[in-house]
C-alpha atoms as a PDB file:
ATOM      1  CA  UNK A   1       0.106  -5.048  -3.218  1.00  0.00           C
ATOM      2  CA  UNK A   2      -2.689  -5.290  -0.524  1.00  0.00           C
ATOM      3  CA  UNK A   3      -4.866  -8.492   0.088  1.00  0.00           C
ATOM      4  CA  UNK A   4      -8.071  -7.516   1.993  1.00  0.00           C
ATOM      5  CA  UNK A   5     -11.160  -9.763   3.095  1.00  0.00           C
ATOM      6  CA  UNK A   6     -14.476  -8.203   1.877  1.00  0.00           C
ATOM      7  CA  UNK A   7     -17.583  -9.045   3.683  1.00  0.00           C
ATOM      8  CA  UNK A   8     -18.566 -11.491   1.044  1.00  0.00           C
ATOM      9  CA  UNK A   9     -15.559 -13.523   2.648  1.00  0.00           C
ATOM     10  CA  UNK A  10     -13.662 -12.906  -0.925  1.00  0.00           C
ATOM     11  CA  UNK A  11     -10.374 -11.638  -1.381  1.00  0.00           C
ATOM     12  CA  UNK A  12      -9.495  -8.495  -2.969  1.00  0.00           C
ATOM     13  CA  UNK A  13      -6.196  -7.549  -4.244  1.00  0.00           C
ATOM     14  CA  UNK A  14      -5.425  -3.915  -4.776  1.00  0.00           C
ATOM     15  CA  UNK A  15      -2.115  -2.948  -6.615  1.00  0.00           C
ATOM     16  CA  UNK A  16      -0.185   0.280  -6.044  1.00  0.00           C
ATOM     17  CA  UNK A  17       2.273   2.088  -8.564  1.00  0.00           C
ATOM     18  CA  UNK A  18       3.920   5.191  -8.412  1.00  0.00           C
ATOM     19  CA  UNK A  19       5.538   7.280  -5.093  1.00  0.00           C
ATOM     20  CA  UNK A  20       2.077   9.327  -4.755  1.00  0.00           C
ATOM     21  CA  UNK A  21       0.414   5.984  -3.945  1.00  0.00           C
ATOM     22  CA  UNK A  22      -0.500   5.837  -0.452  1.00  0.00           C
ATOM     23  CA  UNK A  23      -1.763   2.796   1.641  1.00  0.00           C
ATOM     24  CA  UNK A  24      -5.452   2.862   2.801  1.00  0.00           C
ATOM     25  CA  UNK A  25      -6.112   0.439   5.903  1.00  0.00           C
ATOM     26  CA  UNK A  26     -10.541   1.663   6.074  1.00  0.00           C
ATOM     27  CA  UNK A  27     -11.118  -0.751   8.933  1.00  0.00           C
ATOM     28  CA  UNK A  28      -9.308   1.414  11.315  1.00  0.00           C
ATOM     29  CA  UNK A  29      -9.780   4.976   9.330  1.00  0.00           C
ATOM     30  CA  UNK A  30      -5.871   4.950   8.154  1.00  0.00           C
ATOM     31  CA  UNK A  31      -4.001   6.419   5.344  1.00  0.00           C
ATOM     32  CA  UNK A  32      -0.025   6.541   4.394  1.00  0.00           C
ATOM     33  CA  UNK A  33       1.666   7.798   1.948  1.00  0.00           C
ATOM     34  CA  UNK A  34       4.537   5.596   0.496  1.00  0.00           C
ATOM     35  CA  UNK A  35       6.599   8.515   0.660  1.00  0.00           C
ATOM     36  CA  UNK A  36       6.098   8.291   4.284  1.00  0.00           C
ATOM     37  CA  UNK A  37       6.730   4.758   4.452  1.00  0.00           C
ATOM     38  CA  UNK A  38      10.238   4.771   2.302  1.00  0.00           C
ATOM     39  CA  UNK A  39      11.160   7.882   3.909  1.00  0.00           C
ATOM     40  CA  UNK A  40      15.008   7.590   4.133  1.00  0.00           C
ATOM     41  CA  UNK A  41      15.409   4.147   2.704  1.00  0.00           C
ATOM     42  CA  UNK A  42      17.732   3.890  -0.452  1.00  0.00           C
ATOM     43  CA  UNK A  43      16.764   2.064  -3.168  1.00  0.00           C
ATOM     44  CA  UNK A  44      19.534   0.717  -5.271  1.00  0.00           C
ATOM     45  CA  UNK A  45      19.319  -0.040  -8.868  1.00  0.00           C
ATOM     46  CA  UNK A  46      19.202  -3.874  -9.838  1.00  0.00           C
ATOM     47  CA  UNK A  47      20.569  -3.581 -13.694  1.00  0.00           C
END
């Protein structure tokens, strides 16, 4: 999830799902792929 400030001073909430999702930061021209991000990390299961 991502919480951004438009420029009506309202708060938008943009959810991401799946590993092709990447993470868009358009104040400062940025993009990252979760992929990228999680890059090595292991994810055990919780059942």
């Amino acid at each position: 999830m991502q919480y951004n400030k438009t420029e009506e001073n309202k708060w938008l909430l943009t959810e991401y799902e799946g590993e092709n999702a990447s993470l868009s930061l358009t104040s400062v021209n940025f993009a990252l792929s979760f992929q990228e991000i999680y890059q090595g990390v292991i994810f055990n299961d919780l059942l």
